[in-house]
C-alpha atoms as a PDB file:
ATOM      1  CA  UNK A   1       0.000   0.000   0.000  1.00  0.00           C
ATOM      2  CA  UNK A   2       1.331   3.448  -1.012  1.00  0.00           C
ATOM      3  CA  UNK A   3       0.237   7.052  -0.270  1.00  0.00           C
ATOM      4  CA  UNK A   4       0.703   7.779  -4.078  1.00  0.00           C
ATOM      5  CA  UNK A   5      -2.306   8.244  -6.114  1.00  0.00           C
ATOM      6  CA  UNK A   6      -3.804   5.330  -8.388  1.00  0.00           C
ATOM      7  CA  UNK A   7      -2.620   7.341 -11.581  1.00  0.00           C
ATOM      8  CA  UNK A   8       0.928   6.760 -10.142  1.00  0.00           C
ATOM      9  CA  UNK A   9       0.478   2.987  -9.090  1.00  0.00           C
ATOM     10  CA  UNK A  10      -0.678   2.201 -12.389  1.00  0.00           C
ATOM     11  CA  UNK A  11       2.316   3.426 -14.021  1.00  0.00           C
ATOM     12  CA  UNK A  12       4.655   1.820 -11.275  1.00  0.00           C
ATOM     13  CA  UNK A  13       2.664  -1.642 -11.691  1.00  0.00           C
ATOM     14  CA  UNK A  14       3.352  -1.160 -15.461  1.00  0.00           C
ATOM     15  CA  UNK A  15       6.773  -0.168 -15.483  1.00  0.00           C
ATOM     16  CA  UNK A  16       7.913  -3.243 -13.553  1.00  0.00           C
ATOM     17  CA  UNK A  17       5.047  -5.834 -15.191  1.00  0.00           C
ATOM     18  CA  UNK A  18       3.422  -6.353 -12.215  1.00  0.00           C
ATOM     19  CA  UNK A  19       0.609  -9.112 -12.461  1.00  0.00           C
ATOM     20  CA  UNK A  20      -1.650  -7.682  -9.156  1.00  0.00           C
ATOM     21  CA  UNK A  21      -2.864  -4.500  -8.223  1.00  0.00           C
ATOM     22  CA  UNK A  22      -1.224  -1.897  -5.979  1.00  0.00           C
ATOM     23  CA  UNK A  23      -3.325  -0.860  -2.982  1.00  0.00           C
ATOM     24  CA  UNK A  24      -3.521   3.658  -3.138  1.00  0.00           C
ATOM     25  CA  UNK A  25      -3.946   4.759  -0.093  1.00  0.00           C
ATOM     26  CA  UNK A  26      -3.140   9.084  -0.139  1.00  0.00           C
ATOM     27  CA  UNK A  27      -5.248   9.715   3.273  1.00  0.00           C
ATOM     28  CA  UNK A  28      -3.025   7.385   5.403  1.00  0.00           C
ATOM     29  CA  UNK A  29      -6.210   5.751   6.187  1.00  0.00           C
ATOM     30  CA  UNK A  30      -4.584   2.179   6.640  1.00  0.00           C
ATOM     31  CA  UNK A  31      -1.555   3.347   7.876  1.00  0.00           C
ATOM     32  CA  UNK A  32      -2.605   5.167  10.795  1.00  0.00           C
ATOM     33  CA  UNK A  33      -5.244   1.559  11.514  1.00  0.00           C
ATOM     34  CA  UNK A  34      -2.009  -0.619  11.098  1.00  0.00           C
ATOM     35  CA  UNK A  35       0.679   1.576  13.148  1.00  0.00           C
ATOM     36  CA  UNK A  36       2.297   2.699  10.512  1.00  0.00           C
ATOM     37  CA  UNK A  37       2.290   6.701  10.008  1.00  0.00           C
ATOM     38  CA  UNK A  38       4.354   8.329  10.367  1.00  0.00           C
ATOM     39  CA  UNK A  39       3.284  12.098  11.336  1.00  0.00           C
ATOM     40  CA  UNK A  40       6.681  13.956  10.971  1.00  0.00           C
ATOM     41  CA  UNK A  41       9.060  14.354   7.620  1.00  0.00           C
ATOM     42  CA  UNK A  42       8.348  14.036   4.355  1.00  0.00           C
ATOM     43  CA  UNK A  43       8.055  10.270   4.561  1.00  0.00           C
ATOM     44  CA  UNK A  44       4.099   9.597   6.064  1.00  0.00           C
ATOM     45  CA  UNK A  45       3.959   5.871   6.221  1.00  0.00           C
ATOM     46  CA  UNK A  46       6.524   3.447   7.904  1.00  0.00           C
ATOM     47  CA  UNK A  47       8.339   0.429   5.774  1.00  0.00           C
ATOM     48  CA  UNK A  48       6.149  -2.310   7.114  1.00  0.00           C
ATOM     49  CA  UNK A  49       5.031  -5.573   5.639  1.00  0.00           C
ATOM     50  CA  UNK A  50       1.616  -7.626   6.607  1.00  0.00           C
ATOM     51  CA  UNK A  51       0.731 -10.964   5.576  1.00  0.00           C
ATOM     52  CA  UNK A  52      -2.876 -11.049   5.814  1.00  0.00           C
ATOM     53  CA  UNK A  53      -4.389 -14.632   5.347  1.00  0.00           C
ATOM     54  CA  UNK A  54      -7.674 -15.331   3.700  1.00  0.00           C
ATOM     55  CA  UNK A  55      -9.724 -15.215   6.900  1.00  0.00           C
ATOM     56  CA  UNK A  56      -8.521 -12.092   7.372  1.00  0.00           C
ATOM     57  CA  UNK A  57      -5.910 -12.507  10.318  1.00  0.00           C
ATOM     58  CA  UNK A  58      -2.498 -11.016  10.544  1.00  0.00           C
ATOM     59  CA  UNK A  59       0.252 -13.932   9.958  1.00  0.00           C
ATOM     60  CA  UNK A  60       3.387 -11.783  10.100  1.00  0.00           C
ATOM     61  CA  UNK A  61       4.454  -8.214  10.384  1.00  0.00           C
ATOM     62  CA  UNK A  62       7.795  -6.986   9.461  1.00  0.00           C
ATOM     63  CA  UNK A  63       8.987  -3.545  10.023  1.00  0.00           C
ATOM     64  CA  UNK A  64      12.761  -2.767   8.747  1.00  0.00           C
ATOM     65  CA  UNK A  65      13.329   0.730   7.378  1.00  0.00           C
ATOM     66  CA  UNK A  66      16.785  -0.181   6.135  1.00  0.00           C
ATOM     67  CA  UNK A  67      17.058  -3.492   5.161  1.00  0.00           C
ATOM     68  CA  UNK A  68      14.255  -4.320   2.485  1.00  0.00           C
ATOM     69  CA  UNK A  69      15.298  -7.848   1.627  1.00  0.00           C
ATOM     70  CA  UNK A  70      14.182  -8.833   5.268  1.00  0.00           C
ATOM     71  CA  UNK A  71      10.129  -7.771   4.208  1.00  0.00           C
ATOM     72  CA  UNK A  72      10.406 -10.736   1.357  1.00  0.00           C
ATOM     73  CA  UNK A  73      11.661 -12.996   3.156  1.00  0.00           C
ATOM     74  CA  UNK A  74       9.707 -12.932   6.241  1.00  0.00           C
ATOM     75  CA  UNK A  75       6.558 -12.551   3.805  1.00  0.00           C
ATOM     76  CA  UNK A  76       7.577 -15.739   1.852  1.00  0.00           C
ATOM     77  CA  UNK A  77       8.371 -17.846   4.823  1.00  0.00           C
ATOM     78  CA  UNK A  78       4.937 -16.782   6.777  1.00  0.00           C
ATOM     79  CA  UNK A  79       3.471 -17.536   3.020  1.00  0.00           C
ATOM     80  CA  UNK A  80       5.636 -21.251   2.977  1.00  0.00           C
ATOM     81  CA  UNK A  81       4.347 -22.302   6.366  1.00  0.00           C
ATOM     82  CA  UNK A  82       0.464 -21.354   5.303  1.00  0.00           C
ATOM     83  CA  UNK A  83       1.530 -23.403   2.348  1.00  0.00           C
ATOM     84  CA  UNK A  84       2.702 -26.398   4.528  1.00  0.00           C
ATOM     85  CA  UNK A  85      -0.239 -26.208   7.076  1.00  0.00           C
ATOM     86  CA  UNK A  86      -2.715 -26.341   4.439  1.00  0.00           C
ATOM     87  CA  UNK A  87      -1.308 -29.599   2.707  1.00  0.00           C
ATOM     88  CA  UNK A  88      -1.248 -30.972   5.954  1.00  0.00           C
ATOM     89  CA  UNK A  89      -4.753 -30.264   6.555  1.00  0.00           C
ATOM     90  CA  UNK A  90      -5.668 -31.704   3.224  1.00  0.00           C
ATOM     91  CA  UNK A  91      -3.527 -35.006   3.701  1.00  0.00           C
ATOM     92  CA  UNK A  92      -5.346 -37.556   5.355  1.00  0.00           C
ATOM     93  CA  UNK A  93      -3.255 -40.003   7.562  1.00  0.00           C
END
């Protein structure tokens, strides 16, 4: 999610060929709900990563504001062990 406007996602999301939409946000609604605004310097939202699962519960948070390999890797693992808990589920004994 990004304070920039939808005009300037688009563009983003094209530039790099992304295949998913990019969530606009330019009140800072969600990042003041999710603890991360930030209310001084020219920077208003805080590097943070969620991984939200399909019923709608928080599976990991990240925050790093230096070292942005750390949000995809956290993200993928939470992602992997969803992954591995839903075979499980599926696999009968």
């Amino acid at each position: 999610m990004s304070p920039d406007v939808p005009e300037k996602q688009r563009k983003f999301a094209e530039q790099y060929s992304f295949d998913h939409p990019l969530l606009s946000d330019p009140e800072g609604t969600v990042p003041r709900i999710f603890g991360a605004h930030r209310s001084w310097g020219p920077l208003h939202a805080k590097r943070k990563t969620f991984v939200i699962g399909t019923n709608f519960r928080l599976l990991a948070s990240t925050k790093s504001e230096m070292n942005m390999n750390v949000h995809a890797n956290k993200a993928l693992a939470a992602l992997r062990r969803l992954a591995r808990a839903c075979l499980k589920d599926r696999v009968s004994p």
